[in-house]
ModelCIF file with pLDDT and N, C-alpha, C, O atoms, coordinates in Angstrom:
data_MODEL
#
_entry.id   MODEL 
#
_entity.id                         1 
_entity.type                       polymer 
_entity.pdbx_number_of_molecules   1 
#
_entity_poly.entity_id                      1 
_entity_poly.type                           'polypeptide(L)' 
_entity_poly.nstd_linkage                   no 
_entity_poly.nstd_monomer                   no 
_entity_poly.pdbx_seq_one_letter_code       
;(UNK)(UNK)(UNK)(UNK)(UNK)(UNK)(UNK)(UNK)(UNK)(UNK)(UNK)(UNK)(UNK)(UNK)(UNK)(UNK)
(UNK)(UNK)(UNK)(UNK)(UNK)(UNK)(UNK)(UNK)(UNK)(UNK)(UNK)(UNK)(UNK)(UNK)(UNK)(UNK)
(UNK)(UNK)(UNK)(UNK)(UNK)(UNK)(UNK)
;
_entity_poly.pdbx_seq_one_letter_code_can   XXXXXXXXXXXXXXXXXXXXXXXXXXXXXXXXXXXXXXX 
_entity_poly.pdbx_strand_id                 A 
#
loop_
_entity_poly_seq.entity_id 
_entity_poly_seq.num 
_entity_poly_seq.mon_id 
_entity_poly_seq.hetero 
1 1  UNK n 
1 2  UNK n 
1 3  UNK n 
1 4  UNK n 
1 5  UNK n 
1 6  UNK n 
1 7  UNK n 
1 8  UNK n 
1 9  UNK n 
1 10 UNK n 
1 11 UNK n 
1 12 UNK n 
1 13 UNK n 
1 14 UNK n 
1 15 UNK n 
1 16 UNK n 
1 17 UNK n 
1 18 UNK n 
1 19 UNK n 
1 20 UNK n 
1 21 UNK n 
1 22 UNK n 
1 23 UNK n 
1 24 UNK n 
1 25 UNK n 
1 26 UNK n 
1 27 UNK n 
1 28 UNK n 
1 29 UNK n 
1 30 UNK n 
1 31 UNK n 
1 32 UNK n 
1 33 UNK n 
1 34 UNK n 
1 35 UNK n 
1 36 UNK n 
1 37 UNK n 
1 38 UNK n 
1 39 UNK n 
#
_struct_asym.id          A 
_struct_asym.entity_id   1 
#
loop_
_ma_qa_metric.id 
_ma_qa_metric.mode 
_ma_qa_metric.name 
_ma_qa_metric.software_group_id 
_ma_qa_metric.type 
1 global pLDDT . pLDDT 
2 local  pLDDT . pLDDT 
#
_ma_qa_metric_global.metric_id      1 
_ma_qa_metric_global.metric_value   96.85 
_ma_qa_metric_global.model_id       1 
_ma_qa_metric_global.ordinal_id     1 
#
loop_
_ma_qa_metric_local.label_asym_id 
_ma_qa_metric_local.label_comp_id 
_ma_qa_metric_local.label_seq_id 
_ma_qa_metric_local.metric_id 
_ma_qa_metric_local.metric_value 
_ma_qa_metric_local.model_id 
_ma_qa_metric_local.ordinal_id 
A UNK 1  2 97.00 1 1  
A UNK 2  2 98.00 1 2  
A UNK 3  2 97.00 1 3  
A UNK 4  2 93.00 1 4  
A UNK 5  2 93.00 1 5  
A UNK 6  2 96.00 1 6  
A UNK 7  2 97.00 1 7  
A UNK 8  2 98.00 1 8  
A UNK 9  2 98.00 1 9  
A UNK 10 2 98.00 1 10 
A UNK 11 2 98.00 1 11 
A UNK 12 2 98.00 1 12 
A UNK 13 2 98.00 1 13 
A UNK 14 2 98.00 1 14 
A UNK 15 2 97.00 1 15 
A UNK 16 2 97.00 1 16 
A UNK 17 2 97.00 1 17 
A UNK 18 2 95.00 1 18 
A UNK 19 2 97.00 1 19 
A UNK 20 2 97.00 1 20 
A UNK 21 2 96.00 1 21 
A UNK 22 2 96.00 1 22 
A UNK 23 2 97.00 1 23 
A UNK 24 2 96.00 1 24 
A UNK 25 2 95.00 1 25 
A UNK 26 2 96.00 1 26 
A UNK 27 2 97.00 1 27 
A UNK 28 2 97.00 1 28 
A UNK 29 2 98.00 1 29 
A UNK 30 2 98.00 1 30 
A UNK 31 2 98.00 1 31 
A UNK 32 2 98.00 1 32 
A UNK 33 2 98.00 1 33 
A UNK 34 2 98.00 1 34 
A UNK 35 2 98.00 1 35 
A UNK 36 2 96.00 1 36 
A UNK 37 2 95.00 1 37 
A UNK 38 2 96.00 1 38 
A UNK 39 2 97.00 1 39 
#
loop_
_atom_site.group_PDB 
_atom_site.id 
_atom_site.type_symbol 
_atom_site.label_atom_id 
_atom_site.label_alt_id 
_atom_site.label_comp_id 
_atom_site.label_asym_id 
_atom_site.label_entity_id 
_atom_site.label_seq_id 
_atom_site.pdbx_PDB_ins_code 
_atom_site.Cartn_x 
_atom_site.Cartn_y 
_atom_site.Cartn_z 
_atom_site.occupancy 
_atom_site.B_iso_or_equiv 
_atom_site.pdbx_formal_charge 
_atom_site.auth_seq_id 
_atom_site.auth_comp_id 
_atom_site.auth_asym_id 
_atom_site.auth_atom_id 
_atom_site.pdbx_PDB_model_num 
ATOM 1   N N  . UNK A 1 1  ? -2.650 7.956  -9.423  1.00 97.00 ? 1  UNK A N  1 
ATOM 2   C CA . UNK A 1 1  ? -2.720 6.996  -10.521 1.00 97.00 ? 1  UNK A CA 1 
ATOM 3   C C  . UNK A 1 1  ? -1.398 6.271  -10.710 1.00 97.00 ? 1  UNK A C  1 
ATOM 4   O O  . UNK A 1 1  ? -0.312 6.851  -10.719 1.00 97.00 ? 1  UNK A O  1 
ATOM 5   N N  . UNK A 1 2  ? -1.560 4.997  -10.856 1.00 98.00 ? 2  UNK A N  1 
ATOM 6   C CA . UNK A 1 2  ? -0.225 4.656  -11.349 1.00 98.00 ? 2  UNK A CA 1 
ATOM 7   C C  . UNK A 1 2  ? -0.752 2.859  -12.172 1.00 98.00 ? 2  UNK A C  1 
ATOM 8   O O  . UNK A 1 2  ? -1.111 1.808  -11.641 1.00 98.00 ? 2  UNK A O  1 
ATOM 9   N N  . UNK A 1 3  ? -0.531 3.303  -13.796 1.00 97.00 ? 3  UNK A N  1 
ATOM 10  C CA . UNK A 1 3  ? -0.745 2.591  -15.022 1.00 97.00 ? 3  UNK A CA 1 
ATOM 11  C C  . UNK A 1 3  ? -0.204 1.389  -14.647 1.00 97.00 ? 3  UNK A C  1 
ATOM 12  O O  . UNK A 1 3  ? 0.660  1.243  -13.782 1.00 97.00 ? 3  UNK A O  1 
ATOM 13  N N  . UNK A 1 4  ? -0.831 0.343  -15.445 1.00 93.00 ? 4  UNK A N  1 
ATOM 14  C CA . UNK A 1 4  ? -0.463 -0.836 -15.575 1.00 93.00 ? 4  UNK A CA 1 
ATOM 15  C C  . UNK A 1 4  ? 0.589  -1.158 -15.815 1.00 93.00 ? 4  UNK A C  1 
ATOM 16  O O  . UNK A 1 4  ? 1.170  -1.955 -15.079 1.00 93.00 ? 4  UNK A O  1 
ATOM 17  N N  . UNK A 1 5  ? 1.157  -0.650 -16.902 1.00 93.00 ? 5  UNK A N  1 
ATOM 18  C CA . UNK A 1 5  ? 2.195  -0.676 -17.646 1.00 93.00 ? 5  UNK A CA 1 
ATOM 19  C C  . UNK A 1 5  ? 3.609  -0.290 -16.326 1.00 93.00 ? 5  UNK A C  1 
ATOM 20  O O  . UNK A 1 5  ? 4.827  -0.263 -16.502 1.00 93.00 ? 5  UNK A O  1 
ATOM 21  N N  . UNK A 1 6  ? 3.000  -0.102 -15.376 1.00 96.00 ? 6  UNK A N  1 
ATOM 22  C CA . UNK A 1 6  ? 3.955  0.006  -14.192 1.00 96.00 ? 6  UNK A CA 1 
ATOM 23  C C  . UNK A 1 6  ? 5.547  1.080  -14.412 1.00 96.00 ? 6  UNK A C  1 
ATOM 24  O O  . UNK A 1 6  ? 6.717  0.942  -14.053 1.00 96.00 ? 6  UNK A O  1 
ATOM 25  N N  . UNK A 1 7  ? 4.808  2.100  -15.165 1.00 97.00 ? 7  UNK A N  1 
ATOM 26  C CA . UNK A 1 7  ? 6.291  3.508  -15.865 1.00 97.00 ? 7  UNK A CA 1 
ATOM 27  C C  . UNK A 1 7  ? 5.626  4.761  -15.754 1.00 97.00 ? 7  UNK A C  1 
ATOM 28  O O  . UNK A 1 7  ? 5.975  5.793  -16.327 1.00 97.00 ? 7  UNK A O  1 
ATOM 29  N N  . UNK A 1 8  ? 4.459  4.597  -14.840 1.00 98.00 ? 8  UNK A N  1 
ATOM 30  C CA . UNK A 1 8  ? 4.105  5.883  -14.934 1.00 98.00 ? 8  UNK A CA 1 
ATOM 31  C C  . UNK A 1 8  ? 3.248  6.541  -13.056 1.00 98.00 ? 8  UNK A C  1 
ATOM 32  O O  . UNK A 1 8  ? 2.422  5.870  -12.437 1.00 98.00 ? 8  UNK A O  1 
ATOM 33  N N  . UNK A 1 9  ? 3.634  7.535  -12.724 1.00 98.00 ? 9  UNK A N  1 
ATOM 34  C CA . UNK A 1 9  ? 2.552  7.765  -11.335 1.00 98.00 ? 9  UNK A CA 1 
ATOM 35  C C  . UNK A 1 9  ? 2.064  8.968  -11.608 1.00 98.00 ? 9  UNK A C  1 
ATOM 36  O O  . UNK A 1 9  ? 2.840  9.828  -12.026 1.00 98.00 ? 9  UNK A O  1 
ATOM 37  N N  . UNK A 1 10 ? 0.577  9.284  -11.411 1.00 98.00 ? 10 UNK A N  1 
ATOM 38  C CA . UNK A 1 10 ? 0.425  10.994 -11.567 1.00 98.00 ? 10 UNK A CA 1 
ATOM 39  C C  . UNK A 1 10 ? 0.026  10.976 -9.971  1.00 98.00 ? 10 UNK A C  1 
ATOM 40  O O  . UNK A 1 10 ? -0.313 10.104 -9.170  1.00 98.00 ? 10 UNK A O  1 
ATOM 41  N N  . UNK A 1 11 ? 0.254  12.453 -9.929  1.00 98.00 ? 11 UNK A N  1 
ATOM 42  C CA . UNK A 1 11 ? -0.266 13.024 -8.667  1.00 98.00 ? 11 UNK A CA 1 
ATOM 43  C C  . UNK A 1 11 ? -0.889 14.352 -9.208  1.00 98.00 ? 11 UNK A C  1 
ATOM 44  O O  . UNK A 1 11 ? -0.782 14.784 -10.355 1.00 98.00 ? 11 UNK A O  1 
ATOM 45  N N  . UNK A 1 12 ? -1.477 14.846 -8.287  1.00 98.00 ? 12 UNK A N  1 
ATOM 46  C CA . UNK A 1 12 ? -2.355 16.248 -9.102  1.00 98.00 ? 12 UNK A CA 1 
ATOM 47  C C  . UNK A 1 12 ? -1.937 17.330 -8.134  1.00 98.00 ? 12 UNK A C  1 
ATOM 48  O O  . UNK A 1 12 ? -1.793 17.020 -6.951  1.00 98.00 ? 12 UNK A O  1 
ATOM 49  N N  . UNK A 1 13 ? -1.686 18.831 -8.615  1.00 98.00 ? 13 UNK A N  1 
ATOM 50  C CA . UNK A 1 13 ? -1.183 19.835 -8.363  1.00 98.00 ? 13 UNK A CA 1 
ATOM 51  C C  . UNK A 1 13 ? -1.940 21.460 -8.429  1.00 98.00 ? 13 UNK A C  1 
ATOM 52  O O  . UNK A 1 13 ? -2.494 21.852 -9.456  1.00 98.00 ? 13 UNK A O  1 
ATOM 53  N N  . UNK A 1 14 ? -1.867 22.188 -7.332  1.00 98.00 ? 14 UNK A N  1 
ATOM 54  C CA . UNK A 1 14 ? -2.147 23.716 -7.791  1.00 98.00 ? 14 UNK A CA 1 
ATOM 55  C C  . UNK A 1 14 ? -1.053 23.762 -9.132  1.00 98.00 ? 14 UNK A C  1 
ATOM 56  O O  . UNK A 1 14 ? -0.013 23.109 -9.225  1.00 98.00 ? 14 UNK A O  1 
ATOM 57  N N  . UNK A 1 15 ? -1.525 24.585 -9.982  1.00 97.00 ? 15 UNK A N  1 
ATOM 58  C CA . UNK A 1 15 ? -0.424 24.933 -11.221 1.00 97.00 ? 15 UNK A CA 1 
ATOM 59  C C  . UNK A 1 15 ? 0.577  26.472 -10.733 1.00 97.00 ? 15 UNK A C  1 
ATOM 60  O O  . UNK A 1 15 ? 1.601  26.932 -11.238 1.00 97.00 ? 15 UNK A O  1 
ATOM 61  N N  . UNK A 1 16 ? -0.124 26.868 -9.746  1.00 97.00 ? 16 UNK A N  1 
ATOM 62  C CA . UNK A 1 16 ? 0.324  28.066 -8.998  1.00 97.00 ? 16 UNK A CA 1 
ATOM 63  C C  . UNK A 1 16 ? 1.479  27.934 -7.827  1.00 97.00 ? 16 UNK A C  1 
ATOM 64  O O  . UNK A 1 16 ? 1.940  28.895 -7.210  1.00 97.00 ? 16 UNK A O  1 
ATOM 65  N N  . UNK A 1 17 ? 1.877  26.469 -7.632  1.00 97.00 ? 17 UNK A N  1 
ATOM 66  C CA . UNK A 1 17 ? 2.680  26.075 -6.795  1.00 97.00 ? 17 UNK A CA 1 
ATOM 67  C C  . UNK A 1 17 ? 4.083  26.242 -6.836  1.00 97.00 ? 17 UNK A C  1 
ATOM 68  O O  . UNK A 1 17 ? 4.456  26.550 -7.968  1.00 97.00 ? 17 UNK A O  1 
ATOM 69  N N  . UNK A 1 18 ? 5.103  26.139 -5.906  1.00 95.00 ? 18 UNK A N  1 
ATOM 70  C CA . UNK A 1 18 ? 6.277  26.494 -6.350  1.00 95.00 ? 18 UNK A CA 1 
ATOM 71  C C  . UNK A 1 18 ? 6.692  25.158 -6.854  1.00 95.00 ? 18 UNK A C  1 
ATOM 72  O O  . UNK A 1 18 ? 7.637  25.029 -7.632  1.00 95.00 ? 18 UNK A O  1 
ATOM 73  N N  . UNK A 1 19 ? 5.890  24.034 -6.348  1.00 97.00 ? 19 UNK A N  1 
ATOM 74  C CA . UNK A 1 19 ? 6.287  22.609 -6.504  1.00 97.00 ? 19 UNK A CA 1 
ATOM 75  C C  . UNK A 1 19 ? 6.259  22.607 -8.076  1.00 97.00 ? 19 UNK A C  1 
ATOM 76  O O  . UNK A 1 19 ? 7.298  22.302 -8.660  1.00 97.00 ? 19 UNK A O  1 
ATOM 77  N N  . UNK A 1 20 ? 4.989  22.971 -8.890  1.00 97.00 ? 20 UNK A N  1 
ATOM 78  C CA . UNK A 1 20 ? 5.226  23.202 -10.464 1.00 97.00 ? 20 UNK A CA 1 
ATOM 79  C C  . UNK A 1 20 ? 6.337  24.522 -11.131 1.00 97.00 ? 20 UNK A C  1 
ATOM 80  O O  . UNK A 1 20 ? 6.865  24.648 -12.236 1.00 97.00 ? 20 UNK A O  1 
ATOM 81  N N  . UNK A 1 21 ? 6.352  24.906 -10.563 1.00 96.00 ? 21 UNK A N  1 
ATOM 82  C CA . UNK A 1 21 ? 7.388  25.600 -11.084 1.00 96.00 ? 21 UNK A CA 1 
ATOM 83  C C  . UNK A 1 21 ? 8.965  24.964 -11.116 1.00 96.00 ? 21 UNK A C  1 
ATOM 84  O O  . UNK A 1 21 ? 9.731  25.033 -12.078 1.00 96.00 ? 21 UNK A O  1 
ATOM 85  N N  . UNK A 1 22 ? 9.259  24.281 -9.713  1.00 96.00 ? 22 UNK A N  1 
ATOM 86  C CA . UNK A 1 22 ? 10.858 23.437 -9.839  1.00 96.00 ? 22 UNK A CA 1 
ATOM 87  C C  . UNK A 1 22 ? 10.366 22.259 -10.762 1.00 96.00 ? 22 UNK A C  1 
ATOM 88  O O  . UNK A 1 22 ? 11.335 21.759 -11.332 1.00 96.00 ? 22 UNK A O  1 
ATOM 89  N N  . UNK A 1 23 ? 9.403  21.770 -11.031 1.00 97.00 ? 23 UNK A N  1 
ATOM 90  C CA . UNK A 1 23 ? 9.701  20.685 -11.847 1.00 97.00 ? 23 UNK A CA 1 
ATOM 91  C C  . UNK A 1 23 ? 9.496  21.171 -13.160 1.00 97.00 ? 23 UNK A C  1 
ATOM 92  O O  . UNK A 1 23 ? 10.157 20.502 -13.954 1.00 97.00 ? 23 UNK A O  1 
ATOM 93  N N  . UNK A 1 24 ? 8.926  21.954 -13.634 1.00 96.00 ? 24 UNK A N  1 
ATOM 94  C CA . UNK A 1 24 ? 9.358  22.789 -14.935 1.00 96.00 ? 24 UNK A CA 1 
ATOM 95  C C  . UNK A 1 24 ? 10.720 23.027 -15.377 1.00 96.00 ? 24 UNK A C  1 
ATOM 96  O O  . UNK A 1 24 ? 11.173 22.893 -16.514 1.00 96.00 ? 24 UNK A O  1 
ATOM 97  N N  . UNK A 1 25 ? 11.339 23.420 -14.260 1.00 95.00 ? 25 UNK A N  1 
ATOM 98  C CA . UNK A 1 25 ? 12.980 23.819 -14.485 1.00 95.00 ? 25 UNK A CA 1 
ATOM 99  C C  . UNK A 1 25 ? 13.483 22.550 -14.617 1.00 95.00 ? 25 UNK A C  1 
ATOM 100 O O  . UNK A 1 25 ? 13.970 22.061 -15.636 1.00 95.00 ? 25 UNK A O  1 
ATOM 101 N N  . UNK A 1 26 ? 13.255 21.714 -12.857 1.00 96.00 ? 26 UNK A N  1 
ATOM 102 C CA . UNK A 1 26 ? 14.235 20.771 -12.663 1.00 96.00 ? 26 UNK A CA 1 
ATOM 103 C C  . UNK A 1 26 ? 12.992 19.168 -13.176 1.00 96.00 ? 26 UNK A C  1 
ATOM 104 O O  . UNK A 1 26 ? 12.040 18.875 -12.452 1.00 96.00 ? 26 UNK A O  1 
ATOM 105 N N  . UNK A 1 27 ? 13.248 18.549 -14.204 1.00 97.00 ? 27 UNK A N  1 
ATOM 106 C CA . UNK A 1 27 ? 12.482 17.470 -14.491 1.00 97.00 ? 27 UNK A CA 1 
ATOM 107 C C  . UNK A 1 27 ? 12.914 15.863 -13.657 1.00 97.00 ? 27 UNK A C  1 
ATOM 108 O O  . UNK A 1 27 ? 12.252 14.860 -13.392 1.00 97.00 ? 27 UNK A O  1 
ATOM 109 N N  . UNK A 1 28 ? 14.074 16.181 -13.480 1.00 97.00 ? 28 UNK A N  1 
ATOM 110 C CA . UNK A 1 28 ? 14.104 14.871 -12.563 1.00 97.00 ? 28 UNK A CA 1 
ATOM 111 C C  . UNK A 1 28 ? 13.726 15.202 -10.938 1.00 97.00 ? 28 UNK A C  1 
ATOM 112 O O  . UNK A 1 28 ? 13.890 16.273 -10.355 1.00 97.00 ? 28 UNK A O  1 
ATOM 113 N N  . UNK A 1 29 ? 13.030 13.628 -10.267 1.00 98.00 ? 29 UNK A N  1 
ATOM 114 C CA . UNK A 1 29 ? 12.293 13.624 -9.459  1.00 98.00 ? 29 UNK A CA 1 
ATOM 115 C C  . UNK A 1 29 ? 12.375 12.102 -8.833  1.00 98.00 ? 29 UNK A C  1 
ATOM 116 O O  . UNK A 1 29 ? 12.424 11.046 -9.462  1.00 98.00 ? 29 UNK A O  1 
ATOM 117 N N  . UNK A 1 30 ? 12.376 12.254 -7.760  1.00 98.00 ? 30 UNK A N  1 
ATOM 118 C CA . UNK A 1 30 ? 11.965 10.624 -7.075  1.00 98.00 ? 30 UNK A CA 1 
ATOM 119 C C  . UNK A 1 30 ? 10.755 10.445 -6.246  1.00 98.00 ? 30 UNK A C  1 
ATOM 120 O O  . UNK A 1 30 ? 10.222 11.455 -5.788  1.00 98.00 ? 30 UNK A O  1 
ATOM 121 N N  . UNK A 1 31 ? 10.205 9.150  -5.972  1.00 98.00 ? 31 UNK A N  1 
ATOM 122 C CA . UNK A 1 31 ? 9.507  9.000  -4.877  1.00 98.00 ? 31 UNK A CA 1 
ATOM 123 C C  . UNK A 1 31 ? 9.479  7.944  -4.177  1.00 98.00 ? 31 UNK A C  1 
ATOM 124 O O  . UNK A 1 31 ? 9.887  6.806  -4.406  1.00 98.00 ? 31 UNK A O  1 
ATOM 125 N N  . UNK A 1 32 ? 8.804  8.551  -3.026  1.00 98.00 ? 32 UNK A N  1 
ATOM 126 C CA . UNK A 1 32 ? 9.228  7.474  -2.152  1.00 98.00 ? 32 UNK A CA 1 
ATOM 127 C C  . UNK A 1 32 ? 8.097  7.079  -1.288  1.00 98.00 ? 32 UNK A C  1 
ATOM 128 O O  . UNK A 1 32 ? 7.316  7.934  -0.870  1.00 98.00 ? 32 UNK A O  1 
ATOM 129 N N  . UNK A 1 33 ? 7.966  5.784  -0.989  1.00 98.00 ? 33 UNK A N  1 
ATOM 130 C CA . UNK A 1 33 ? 6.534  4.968  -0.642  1.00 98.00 ? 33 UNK A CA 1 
ATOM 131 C C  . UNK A 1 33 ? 7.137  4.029  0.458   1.00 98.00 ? 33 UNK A C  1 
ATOM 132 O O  . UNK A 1 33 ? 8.120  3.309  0.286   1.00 98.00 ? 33 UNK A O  1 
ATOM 133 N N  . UNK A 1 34 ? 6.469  4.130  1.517   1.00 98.00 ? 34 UNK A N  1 
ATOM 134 C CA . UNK A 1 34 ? 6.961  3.168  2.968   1.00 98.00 ? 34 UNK A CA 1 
ATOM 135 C C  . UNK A 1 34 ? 5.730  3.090  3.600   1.00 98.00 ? 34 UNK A C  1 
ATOM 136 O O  . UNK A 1 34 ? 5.243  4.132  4.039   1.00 98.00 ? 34 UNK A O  1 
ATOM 137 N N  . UNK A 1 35 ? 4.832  1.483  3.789   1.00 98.00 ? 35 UNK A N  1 
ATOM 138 C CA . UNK A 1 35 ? 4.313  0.750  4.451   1.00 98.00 ? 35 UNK A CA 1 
ATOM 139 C C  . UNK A 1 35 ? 5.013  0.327  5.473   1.00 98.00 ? 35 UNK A C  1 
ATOM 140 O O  . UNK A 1 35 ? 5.990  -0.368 5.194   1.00 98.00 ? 35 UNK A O  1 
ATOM 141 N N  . UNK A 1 36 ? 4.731  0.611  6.922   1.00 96.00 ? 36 UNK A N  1 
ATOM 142 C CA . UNK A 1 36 ? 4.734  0.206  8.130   1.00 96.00 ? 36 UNK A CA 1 
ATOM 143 C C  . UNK A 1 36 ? 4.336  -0.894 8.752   1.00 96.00 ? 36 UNK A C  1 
ATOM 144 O O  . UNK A 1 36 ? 4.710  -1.360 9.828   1.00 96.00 ? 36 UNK A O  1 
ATOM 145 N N  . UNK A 1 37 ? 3.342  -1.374 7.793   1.00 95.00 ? 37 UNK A N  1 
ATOM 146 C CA . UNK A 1 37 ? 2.258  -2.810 8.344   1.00 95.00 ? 37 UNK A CA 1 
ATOM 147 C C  . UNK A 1 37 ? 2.729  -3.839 7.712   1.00 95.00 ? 37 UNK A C  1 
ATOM 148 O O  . UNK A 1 37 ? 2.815  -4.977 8.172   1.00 95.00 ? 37 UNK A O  1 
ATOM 149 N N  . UNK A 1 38 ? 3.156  -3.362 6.289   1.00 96.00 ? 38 UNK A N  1 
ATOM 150 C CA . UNK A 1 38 ? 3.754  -4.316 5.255   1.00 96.00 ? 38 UNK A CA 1 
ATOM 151 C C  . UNK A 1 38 ? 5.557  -4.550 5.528   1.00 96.00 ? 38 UNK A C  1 
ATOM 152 O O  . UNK A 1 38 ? 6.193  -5.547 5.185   1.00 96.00 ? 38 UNK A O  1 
ATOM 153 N N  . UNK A 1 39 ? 6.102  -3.330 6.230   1.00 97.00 ? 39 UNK A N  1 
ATOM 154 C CA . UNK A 1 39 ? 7.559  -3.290 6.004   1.00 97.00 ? 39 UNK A CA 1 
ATOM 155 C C  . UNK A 1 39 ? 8.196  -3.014 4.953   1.00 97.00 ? 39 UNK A C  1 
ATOM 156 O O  . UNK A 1 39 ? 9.427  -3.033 4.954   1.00 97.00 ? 39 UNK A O  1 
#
């Protein structure tokens, strides 16, 4: 998902993951998006 309002992306998760657990602790996060066709 990512809102109109263009400030928000969800992605969906096991809650059992270690991935939810570091972002519990650690809240900052980046991402990163690369099209090949687009450049």
């Amino acid at each position: 998902g990512v809102n109109s309002e263009f400030d928000q992306v969800r992605v969906h998760s096991d809650q059992r993951s270690l991935k939810n657990q570091q972002l519990q602790q650690h809240k900052d996060v980046a991402l990163l998006y690369y099209s090949p066709q687009q450049k």
